[in-house]
C-alpha atoms as a PDB file:
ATOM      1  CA  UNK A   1     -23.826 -24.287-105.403  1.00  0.00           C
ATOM      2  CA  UNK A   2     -21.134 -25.152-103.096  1.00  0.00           C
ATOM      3  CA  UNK A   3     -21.682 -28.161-100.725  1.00  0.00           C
ATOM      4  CA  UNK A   4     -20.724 -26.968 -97.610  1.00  0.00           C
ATOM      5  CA  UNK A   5     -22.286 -29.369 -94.887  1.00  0.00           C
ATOM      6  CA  UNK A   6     -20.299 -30.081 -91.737  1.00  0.00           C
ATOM      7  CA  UNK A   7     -18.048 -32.854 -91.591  1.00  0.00           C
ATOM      8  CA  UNK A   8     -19.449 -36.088 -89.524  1.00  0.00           C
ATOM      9  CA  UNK A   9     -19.227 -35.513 -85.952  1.00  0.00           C
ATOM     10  CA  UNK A  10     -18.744 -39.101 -85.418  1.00  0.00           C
ATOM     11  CA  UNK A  11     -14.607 -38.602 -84.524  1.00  0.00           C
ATOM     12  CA  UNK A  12     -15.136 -36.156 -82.101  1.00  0.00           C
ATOM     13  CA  UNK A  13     -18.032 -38.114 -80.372  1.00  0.00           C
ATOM     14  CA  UNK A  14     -15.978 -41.122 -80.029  1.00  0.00           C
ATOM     15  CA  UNK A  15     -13.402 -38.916 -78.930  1.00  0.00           C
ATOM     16  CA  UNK A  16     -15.392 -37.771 -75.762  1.00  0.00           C
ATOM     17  CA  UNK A  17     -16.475 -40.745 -75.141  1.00  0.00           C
ATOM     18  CA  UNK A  18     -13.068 -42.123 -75.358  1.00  0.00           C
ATOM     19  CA  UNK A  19     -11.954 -39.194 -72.882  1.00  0.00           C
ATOM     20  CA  UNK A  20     -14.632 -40.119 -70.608  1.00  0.00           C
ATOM     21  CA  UNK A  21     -13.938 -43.492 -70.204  1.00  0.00           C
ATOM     22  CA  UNK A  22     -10.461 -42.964 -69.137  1.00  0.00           C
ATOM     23  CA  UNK A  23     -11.328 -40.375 -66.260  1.00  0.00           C
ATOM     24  CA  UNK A  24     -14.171 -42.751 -65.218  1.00  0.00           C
ATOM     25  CA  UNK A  25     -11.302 -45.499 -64.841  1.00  0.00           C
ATOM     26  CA  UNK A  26      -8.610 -43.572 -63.597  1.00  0.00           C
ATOM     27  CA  UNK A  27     -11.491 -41.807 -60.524  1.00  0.00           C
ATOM     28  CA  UNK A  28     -12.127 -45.430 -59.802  1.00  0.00           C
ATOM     29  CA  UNK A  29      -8.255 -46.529 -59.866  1.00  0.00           C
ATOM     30  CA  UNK A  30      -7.419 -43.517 -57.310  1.00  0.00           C
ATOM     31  CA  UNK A  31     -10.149 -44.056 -55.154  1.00  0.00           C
ATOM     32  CA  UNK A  32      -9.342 -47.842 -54.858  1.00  0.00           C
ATOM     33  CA  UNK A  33      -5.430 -46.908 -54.140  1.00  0.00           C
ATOM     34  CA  UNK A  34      -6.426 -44.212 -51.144  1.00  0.00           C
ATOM     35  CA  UNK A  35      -8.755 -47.019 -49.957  1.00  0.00           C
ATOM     36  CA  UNK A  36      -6.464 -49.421 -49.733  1.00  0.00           C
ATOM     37  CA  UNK A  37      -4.015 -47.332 -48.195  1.00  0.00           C
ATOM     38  CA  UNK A  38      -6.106 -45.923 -45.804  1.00  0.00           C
ATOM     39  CA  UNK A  39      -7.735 -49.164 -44.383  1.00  0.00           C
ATOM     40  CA  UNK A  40      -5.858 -51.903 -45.802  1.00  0.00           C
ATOM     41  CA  UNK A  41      -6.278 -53.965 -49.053  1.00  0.00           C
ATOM     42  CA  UNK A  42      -8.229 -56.903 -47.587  1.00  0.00           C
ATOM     43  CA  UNK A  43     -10.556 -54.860 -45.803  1.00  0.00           C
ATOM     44  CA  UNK A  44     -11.560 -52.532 -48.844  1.00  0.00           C
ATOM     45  CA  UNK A  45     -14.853 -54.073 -51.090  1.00  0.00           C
ATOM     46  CA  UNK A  46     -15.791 -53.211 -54.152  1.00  0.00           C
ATOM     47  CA  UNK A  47     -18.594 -51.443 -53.229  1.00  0.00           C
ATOM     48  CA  UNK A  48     -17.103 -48.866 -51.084  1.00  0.00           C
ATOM     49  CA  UNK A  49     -14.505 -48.140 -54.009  1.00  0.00           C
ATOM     50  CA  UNK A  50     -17.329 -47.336 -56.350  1.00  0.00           C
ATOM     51  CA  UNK A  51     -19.819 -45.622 -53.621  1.00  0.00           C
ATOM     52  CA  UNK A  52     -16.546 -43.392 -53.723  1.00  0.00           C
ATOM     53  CA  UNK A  53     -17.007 -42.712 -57.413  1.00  0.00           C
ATOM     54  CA  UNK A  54     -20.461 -42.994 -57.494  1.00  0.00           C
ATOM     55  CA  UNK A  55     -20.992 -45.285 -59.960  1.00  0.00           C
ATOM     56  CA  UNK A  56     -22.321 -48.982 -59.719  1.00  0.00           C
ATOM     57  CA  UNK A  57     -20.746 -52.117 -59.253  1.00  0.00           C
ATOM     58  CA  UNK A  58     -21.345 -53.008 -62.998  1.00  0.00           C
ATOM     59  CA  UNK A  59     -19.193 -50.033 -64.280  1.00  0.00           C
ATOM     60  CA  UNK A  60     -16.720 -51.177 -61.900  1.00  0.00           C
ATOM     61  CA  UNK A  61     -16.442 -54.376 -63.600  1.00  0.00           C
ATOM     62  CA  UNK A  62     -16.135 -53.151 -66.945  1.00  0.00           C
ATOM     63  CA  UNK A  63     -12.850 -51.722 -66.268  1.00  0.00           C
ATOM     64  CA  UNK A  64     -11.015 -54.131 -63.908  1.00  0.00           C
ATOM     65  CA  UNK A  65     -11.691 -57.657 -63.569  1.00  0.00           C
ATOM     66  CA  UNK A  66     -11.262 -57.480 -59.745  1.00  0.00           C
ATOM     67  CA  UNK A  67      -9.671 -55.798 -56.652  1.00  0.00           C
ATOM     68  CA  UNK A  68      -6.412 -57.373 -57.750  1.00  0.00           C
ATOM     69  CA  UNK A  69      -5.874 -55.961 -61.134  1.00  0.00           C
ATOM     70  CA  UNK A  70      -6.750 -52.468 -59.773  1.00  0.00           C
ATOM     71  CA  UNK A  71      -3.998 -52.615 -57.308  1.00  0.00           C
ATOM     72  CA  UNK A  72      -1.783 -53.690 -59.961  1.00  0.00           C
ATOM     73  CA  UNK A  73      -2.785 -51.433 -62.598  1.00  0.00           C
ATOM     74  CA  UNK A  74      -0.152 -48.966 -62.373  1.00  0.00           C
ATOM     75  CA  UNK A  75       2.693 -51.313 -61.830  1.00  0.00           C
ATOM     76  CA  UNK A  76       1.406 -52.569 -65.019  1.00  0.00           C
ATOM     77  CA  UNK A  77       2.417 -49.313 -66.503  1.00  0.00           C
ATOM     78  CA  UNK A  78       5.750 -49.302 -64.863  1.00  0.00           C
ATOM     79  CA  UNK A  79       6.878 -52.737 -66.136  1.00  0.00           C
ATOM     80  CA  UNK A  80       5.527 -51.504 -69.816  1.00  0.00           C
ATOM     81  CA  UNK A  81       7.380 -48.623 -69.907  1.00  0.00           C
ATOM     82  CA  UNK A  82      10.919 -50.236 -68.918  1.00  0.00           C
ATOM     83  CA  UNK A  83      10.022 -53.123 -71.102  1.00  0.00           C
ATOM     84  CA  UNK A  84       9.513 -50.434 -74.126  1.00  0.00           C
ATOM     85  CA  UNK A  85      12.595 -48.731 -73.059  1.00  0.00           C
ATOM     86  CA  UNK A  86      14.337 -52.306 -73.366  1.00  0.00           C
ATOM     87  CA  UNK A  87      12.913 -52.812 -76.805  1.00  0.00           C
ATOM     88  CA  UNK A  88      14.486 -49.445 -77.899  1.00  0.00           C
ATOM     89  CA  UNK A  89      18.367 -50.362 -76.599  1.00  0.00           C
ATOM     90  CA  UNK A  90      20.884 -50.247 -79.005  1.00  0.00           C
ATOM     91  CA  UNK A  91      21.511 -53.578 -80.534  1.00  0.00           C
ATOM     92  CA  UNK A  92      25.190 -53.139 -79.553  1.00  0.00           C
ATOM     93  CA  UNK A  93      24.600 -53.312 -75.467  1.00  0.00           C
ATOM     94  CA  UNK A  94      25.294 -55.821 -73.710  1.00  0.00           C
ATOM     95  CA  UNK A  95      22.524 -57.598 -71.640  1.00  0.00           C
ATOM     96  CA  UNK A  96      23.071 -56.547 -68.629  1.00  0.00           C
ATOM     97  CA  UNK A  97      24.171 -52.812 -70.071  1.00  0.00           C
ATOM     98  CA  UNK A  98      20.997 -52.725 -71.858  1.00  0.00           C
ATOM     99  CA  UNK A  99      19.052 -53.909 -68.693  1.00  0.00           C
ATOM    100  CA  UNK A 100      20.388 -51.345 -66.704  1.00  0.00           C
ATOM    101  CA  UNK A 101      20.258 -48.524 -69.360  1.00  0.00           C
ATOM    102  CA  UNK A 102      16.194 -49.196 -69.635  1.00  0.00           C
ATOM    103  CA  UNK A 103      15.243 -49.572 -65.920  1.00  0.00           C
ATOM    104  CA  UNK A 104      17.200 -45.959 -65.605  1.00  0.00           C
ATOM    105  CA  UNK A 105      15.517 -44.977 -68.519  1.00  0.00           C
ATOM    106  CA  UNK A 106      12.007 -45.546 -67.280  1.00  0.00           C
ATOM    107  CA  UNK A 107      12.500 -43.818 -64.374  1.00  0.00           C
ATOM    108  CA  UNK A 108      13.634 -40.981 -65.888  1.00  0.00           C
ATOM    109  CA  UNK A 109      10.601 -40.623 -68.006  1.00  0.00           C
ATOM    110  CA  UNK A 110       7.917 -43.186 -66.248  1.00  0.00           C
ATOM    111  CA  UNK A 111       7.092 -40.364 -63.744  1.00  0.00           C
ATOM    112  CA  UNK A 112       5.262 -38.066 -66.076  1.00  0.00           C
ATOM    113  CA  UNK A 113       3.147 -41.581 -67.436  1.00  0.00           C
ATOM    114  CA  UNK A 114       2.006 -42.388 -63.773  1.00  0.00           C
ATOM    115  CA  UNK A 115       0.950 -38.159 -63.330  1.00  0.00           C
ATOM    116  CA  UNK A 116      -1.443 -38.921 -65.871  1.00  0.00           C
ATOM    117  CA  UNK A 117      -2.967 -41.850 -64.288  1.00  0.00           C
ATOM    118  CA  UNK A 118      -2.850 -41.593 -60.274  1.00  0.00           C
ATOM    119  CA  UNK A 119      -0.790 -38.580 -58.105  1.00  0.00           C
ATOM    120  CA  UNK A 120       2.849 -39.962 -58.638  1.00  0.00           C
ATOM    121  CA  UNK A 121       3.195 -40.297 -55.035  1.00  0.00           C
ATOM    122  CA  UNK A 122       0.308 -42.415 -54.648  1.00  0.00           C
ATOM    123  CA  UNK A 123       1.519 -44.706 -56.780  1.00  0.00           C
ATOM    124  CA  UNK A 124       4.771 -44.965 -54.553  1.00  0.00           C
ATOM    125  CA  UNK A 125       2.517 -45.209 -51.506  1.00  0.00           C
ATOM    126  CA  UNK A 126       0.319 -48.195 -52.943  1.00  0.00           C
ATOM    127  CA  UNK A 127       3.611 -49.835 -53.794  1.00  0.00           C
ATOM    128  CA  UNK A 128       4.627 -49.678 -50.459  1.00  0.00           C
ATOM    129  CA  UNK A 129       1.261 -51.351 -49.854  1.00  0.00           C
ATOM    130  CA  UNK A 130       2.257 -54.412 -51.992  1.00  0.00           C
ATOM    131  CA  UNK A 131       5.294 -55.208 -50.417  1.00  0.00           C
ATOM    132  CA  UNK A 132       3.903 -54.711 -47.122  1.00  0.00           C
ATOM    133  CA  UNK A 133       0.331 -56.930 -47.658  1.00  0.00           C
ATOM    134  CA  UNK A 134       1.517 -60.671 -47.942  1.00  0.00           C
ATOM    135  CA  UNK A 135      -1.467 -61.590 -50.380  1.00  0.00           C
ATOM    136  CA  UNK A 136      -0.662 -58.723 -52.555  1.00  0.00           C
ATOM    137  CA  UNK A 137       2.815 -59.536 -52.306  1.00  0.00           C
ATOM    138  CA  UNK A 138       2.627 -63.335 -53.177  1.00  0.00           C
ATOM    139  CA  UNK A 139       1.007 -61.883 -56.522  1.00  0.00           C
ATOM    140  CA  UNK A 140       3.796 -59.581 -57.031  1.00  0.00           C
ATOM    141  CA  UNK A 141       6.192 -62.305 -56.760  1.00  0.00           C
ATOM    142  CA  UNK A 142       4.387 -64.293 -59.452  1.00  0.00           C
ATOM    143  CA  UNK A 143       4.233 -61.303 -61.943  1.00  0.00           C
ATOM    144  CA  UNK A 144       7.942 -60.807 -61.525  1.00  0.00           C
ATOM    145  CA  UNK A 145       8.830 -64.451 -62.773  1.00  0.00           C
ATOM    146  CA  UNK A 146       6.203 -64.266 -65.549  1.00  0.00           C
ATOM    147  CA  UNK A 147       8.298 -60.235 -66.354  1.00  0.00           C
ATOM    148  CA  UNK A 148      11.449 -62.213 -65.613  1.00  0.00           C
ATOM    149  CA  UNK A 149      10.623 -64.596 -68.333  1.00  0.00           C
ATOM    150  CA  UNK A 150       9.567 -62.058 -70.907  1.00  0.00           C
ATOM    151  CA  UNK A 151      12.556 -59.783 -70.380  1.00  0.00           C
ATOM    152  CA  UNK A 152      14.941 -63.006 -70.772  1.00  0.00           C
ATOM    153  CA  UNK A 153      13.188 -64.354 -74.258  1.00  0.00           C
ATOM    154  CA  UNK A 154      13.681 -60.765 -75.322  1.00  0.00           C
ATOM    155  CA  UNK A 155      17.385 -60.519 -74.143  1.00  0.00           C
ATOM    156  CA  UNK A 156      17.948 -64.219 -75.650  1.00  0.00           C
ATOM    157  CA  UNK A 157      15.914 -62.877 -78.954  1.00  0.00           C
ATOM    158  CA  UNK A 158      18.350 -59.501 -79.299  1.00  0.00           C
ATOM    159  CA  UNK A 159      21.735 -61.624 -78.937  1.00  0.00           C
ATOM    160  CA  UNK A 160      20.641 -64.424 -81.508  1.00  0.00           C
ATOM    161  CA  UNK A 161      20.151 -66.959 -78.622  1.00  0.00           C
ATOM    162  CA  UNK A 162      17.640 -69.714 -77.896  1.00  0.00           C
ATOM    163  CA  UNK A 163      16.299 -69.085 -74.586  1.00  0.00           C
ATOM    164  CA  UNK A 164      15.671 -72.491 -73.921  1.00  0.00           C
ATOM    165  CA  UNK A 165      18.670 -74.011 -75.036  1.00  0.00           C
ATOM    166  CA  UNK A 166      21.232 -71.574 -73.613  1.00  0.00           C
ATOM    167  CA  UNK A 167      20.860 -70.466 -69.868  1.00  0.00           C
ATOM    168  CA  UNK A 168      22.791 -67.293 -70.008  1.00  0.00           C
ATOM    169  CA  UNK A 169      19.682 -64.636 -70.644  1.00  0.00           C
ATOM    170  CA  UNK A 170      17.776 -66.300 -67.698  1.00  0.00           C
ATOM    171  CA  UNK A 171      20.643 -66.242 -65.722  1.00  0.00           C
ATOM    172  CA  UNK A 172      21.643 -62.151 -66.560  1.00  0.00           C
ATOM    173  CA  UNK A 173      18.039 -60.954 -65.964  1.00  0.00           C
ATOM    174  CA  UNK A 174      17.537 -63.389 -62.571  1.00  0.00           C
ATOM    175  CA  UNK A 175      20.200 -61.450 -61.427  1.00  0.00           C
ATOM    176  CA  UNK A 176      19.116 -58.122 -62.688  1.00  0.00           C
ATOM    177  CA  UNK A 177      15.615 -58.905 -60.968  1.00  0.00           C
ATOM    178  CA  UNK A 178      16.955 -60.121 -57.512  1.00  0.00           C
ATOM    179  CA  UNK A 179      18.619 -56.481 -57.411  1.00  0.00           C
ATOM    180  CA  UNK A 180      15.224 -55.015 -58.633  1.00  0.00           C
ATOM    181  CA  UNK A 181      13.630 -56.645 -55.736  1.00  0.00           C
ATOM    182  CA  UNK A 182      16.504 -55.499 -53.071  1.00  0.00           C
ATOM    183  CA  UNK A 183      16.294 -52.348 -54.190  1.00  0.00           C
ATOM    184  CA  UNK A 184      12.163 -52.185 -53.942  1.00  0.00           C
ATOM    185  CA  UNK A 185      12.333 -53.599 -50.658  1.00  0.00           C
ATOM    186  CA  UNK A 186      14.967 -51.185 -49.018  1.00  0.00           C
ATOM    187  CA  UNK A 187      13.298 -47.971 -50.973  1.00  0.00           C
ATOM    188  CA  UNK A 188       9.695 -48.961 -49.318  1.00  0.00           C
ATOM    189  CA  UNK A 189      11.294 -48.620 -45.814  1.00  0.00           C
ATOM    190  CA  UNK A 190      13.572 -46.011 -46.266  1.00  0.00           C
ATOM    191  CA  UNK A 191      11.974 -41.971 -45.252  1.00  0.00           C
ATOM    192  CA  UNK A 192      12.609 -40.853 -49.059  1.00  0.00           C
ATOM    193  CA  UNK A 193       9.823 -42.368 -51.486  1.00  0.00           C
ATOM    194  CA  UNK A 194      10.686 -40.511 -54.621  1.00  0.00           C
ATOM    195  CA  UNK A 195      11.253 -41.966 -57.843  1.00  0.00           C
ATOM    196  CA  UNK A 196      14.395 -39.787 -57.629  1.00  0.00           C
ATOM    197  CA  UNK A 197      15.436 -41.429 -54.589  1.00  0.00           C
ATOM    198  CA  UNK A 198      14.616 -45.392 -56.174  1.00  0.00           C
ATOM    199  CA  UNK A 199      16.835 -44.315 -59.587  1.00  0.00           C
ATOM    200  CA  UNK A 200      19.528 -43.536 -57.288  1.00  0.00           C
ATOM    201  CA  UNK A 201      19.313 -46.423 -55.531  1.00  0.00           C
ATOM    202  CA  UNK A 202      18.608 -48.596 -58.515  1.00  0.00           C
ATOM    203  CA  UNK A 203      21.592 -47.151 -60.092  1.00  0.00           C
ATOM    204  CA  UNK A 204      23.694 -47.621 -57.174  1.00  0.00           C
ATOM    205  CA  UNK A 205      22.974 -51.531 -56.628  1.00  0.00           C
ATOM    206  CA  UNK A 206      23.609 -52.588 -60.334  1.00  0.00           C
ATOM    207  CA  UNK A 207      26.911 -50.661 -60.133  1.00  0.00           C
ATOM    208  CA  UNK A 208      27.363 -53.298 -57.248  1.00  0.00           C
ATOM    209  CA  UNK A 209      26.710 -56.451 -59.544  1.00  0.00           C
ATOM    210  CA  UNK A 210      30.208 -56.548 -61.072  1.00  0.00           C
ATOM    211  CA  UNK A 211      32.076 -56.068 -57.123  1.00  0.00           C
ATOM    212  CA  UNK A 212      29.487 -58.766 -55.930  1.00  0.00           C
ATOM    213  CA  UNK A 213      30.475 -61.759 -58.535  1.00  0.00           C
ATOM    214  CA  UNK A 214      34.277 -61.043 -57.973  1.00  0.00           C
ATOM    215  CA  UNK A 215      36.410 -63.270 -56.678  1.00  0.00           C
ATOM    216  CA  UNK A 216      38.105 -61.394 -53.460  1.00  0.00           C
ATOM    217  CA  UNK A 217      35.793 -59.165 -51.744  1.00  0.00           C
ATOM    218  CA  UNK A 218      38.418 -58.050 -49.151  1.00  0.00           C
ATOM    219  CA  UNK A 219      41.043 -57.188 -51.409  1.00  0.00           C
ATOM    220  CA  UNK A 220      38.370 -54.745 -53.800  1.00  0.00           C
ATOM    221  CA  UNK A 221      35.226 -53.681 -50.933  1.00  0.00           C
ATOM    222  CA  UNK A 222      32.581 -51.716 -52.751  1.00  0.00           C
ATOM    223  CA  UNK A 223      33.100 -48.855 -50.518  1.00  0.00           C
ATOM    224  CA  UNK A 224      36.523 -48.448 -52.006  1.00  0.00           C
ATOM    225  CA  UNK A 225      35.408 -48.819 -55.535  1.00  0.00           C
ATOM    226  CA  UNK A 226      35.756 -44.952 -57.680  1.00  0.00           C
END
């Protein structure tokens, strides 16, 4: 006789449960963001961010460590995503070509990551929040120079160079980061909070690095520049 029994089940539990998790996160991530939004960061406790989910305060816990990393979960995401598109360069760019070639990169395909997650333009709102909330802010700035420093070992690492011993990669992505943060800054205030309207702008401004660092601004102005 033929044994026929089913195969385990165990996969497809785990699975679910899996699956289950990650909408139990991601209900508690949005309803944190719209919180914070709504009636500021500071103001918003734990316990009316999972009274929105109905869950408890323990479930809460076993997905974010605190208030902070939920506000910074889906930059997290962001910064992954252009640092994977920076691991993928061609070995040939230059740094700051390769820079500029991930950061458009991501947000050319980061958009469908963060749909998965949170409403994409929640995620633009609640970074809006961070630059506008100075202790939220004072973390960002801190996460940028520990990015800042990953993003230059991996620049020194890809053109054979000892990070510590040569300044050039902290130098190239110092620079690539202060236009990063321009470029945040002026999107946040501007009317147009698309992540089609940051690429352009992104793209614009590191277009404007070479113009910047030469030697005679009147005799080549940017706006003059094909």
């Amino acid at each position: 006789m033929t044994d026929e029994r089913p195969a385990p089940a165990a996969p497809v539990v785990a699975g679910l449960r899996e699956r289950k998790k990650r909408r139990t996160r991601d209900a508690l991530l949005r309803a944190a963001l719209l919180l914070f939004i709504s009636q500021g960061y500071e103001r918003t406790t734990v316990d009316e961010i999972t009274d929105a989910v109905n869950v408890s305060q323990r479930t809460f816990f076993r997905y974010f460590a605190n208030k902070e990393e939920v506000a910074f979960a889906v930059q997290d995401l962001v910064e992954s995503h252009f640092f994977a598109e920076l691991q993928a360069r061609p070995p040939a760019e230059g740094p700051f070509a390769a820079m500029r070639g991930a950061v458009l990169a991501a947000w050319d395909t980061v958009e469908e990551a963060i749909s998965e997650v949170v409403p994409v333009d929640l995620y633009m709102r609640s970074y809006q929040l961070i630059e506008s909330t100075p202790a939220l802010l004072a973390v960002h700035l801190r996460r940028s120079t520990e990015l800042e420093e990953r993003i230059a070992r991996l620049i020194a690492a890809r053109e054979g160079l000892d990070v510590d011993a040569d300044p050039r990669p902290r130098v190239a992505v110092a620079a690539f980061s202060g236009v990063m943060r321009v470029t945040g800054r002026l999107w946040g205030q501007g009317e147009d909070t698309s992540v089609a309207a940051i690429r352009r702008m992104t793209e614009a401004y590191l277009d404007q690095i070479g113009p910047a660092l030469a030697a005679d601004w009147r005799r080549t102005p940017a706006t003059d520049r094909g």
